[in-house]
C-alpha atoms as a PDB file:
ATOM      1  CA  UNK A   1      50.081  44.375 -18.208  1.00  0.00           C
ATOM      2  CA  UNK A   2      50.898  46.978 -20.974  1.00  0.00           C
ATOM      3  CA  UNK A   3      52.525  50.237 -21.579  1.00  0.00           C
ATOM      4  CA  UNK A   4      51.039  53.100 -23.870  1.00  0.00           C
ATOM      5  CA  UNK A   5      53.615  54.055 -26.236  1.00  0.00           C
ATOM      6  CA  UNK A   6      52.591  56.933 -28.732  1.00  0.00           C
ATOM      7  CA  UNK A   7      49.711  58.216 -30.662  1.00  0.00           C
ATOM      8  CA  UNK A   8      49.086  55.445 -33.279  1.00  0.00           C
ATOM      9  CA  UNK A   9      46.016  57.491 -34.642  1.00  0.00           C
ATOM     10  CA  UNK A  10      43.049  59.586 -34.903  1.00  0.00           C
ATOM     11  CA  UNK A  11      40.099  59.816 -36.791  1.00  0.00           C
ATOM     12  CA  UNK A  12      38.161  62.463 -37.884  1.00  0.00           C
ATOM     13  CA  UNK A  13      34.817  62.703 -39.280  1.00  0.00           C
ATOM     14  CA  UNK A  14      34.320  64.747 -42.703  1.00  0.00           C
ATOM     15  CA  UNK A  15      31.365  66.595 -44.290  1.00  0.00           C
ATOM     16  CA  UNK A  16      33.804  67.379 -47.006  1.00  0.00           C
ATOM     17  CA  UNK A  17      35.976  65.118 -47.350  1.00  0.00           C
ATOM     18  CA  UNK A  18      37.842  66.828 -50.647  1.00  0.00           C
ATOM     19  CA  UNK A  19      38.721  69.919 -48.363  1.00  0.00           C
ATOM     20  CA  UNK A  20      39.764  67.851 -45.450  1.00  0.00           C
ATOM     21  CA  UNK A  21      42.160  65.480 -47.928  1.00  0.00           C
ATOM     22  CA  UNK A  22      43.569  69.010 -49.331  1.00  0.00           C
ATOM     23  CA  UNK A  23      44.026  70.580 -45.887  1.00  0.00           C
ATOM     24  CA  UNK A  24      46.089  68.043 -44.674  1.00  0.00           C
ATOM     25  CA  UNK A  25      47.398  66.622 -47.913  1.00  0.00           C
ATOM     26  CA  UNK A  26      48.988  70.417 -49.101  1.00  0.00           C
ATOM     27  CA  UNK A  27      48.492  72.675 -46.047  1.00  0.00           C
ATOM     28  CA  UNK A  28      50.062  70.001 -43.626  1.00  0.00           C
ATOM     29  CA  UNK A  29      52.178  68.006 -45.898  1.00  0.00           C
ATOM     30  CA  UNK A  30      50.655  64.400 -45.195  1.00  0.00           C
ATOM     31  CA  UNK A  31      50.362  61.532 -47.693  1.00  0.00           C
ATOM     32  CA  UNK A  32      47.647  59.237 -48.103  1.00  0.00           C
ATOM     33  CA  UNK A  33      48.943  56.181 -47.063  1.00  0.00           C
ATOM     34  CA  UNK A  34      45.218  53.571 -47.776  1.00  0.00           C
ATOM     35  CA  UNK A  35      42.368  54.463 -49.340  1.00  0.00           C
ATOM     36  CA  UNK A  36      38.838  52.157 -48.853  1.00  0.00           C
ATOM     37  CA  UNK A  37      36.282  54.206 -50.546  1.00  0.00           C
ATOM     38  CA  UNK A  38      33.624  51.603 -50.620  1.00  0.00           C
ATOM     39  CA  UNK A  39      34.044  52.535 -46.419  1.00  0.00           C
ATOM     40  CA  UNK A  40      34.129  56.169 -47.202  1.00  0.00           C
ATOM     41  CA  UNK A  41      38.147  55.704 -45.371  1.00  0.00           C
ATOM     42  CA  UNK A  42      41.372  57.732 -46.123  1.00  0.00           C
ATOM     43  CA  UNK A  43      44.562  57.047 -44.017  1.00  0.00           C
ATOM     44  CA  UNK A  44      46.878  60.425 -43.814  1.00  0.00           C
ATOM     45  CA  UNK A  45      50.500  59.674 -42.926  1.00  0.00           C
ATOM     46  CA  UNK A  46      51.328  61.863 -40.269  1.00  0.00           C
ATOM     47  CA  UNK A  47      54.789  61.272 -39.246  1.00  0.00           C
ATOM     48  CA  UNK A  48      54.821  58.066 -37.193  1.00  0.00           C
ATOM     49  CA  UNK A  49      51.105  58.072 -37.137  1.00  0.00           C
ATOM     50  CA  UNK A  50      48.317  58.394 -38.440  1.00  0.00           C
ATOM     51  CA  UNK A  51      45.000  60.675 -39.425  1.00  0.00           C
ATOM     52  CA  UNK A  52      41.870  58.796 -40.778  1.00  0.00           C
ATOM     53  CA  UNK A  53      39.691  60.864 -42.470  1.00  0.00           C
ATOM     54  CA  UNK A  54      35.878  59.341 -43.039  1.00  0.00           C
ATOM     55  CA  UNK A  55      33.064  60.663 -44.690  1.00  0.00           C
ATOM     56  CA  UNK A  56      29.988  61.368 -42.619  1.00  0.00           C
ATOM     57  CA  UNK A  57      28.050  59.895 -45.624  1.00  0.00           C
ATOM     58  CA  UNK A  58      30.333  56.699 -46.095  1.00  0.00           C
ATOM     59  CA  UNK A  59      29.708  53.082 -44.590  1.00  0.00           C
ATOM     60  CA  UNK A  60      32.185  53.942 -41.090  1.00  0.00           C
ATOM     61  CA  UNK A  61      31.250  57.891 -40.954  1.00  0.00           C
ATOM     62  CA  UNK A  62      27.085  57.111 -40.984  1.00  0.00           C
ATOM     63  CA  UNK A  63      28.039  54.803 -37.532  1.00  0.00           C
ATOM     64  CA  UNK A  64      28.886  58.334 -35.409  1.00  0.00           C
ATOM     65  CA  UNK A  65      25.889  59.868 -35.630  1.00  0.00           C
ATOM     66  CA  UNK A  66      25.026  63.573 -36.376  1.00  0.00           C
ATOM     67  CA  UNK A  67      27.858  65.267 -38.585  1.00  0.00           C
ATOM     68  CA  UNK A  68      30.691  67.642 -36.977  1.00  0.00           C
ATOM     69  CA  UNK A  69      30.044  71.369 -37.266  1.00  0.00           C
ATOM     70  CA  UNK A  70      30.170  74.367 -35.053  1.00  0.00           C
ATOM     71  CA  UNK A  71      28.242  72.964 -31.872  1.00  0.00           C
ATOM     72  CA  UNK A  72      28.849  69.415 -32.356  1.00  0.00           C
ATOM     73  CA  UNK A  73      32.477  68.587 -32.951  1.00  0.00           C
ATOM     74  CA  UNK A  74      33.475  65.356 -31.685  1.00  0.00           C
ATOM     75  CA  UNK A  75      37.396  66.048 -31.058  1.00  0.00           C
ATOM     76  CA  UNK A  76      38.655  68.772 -28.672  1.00  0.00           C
ATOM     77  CA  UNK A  77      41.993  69.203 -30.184  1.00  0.00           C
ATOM     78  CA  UNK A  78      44.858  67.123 -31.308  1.00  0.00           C
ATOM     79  CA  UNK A  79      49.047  68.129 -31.416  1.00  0.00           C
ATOM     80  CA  UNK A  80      50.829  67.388 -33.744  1.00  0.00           C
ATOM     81  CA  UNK A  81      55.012  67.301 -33.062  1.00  0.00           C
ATOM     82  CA  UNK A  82      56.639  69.173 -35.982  1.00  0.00           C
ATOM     83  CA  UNK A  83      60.266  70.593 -36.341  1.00  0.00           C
ATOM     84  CA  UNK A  84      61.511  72.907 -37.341  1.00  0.00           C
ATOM     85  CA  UNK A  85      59.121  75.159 -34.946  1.00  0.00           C
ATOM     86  CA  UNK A  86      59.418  78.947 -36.295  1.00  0.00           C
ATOM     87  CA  UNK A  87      56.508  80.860 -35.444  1.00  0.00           C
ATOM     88  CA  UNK A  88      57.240  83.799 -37.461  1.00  0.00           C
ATOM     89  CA  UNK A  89      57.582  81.793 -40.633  1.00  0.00           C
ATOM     90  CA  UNK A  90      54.726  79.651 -39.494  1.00  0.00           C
ATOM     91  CA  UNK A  91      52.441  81.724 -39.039  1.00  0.00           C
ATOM     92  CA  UNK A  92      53.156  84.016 -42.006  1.00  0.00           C
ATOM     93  CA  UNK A  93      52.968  80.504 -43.955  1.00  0.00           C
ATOM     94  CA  UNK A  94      48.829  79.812 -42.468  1.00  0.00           C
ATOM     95  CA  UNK A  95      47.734  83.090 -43.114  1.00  0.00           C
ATOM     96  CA  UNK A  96      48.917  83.081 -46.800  1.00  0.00           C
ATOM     97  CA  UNK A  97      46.660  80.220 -46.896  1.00  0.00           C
ATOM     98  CA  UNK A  98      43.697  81.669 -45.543  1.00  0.00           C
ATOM     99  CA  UNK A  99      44.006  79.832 -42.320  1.00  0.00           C
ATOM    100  CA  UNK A 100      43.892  82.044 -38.989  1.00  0.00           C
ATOM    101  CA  UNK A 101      46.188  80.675 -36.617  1.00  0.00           C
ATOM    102  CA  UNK A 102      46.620  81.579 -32.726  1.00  0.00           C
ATOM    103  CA  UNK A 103      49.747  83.197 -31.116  1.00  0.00           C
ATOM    104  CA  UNK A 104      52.498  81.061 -30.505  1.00  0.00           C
ATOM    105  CA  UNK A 105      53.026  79.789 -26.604  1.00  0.00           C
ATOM    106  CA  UNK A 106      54.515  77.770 -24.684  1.00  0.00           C
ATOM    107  CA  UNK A 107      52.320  74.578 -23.280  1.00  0.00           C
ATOM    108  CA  UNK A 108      52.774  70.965 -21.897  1.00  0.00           C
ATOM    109  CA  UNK A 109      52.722  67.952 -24.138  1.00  0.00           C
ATOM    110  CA  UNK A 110      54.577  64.417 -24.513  1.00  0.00           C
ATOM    111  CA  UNK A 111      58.370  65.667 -24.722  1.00  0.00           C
ATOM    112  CA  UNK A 112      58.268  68.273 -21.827  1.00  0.00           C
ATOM    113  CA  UNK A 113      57.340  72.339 -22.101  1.00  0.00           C
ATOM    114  CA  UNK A 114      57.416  73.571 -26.029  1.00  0.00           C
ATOM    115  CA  UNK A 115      56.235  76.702 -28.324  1.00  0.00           C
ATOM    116  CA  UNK A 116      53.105  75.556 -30.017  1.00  0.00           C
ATOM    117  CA  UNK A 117      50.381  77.300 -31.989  1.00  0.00           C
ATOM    118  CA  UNK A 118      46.853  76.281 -32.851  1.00  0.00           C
ATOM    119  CA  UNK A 119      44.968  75.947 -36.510  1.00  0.00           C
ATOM    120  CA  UNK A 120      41.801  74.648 -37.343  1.00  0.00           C
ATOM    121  CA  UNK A 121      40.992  72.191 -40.342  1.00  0.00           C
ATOM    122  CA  UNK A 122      38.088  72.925 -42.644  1.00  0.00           C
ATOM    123  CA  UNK A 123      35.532  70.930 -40.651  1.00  0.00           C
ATOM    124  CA  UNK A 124      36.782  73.383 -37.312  1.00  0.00           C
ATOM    125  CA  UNK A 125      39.357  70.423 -35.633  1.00  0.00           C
ATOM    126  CA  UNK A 126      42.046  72.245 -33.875  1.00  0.00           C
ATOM    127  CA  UNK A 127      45.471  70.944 -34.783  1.00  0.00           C
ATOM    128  CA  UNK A 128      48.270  72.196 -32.081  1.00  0.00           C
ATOM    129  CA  UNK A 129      51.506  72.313 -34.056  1.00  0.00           C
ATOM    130  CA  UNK A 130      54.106  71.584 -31.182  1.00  0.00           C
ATOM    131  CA  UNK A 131      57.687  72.560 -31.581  1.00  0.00           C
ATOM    132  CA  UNK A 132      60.697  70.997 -29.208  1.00  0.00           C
ATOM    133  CA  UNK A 133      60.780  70.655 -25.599  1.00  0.00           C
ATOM    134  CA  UNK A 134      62.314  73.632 -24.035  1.00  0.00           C
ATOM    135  CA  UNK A 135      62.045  71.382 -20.988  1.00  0.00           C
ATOM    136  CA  UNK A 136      62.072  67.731 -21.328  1.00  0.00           C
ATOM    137  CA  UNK A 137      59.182  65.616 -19.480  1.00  0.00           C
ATOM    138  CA  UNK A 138      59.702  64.148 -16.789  1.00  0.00           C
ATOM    139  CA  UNK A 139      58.235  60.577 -16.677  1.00  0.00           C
ATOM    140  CA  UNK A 140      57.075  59.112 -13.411  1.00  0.00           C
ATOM    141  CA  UNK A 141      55.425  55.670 -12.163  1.00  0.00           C
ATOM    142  CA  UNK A 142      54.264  54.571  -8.847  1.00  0.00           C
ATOM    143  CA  UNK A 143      54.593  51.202  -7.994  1.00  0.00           C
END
């Protein structure tokens, strides 16, 4: 009937937006792509995809309820595919910015076994940063 391709999107929930829109904007390196502020909407480019931010106080953001914060966040994680993948200079990189960041490993994801480290945005989101496969997936199907 269909076939999943990729991540088209995510979106995340703000308190502050500002701080969110600067995380990802300098910290990350996205661009806002659309802006609907009468919906309290920002659309990050993010790559191939994309990260909606929306206000908990805006039109879309008042629909999901009680705001994100440390015992109600409404994402477990999300990965994000970058290259380069240096840890060292990574890492170095988030803690100049105030950001902790977790030791680098290597985990599972879309393109097979790859380094990866974990961040957190300002509303406490964890963003994997995923480097290369080491070991490409391997795709199955059962027919």
């Amino acid at each position: 009937m269909f076939q999943l391709l990729h991540l088209d999107h995510i979106v995340l929930r703000c308190i502050s937006l500002p701080a969110m829109l600067d995380f990802y904007r300098q910290v990350l390196g996205c661009t806002l792509e659309r802006s609907v502020p009468e919906l309290g909407l920002y659309q990050l480019r993010a790559g191939k995809q994309l990260i909606d931010l929306i206000s908990v106080d805006g039109k879309l953001g008042q629909e999901g309820g009680a705001a994100p914060g440390v015992e109600g966040h409404n994402l477990a994680h999300f990965c994000l595919r970058i290259a380069p993948y240096d840890a060292a200079a990574l890492t170095a990189f988030f803690i100049e910015q105030g950001i902790q960041v977790s030791a680098s490993a290597v985990r599972y994801g879309a393109d097979g076994f790859g380094s990866s480290l974990y961040i957190q945005d300002p509303m406490g989101n964890t963003v994997e940063l995923k480097g290369p496969p080491d070991m490409p997936a391997v795709h199955t199907q059962n027919h």
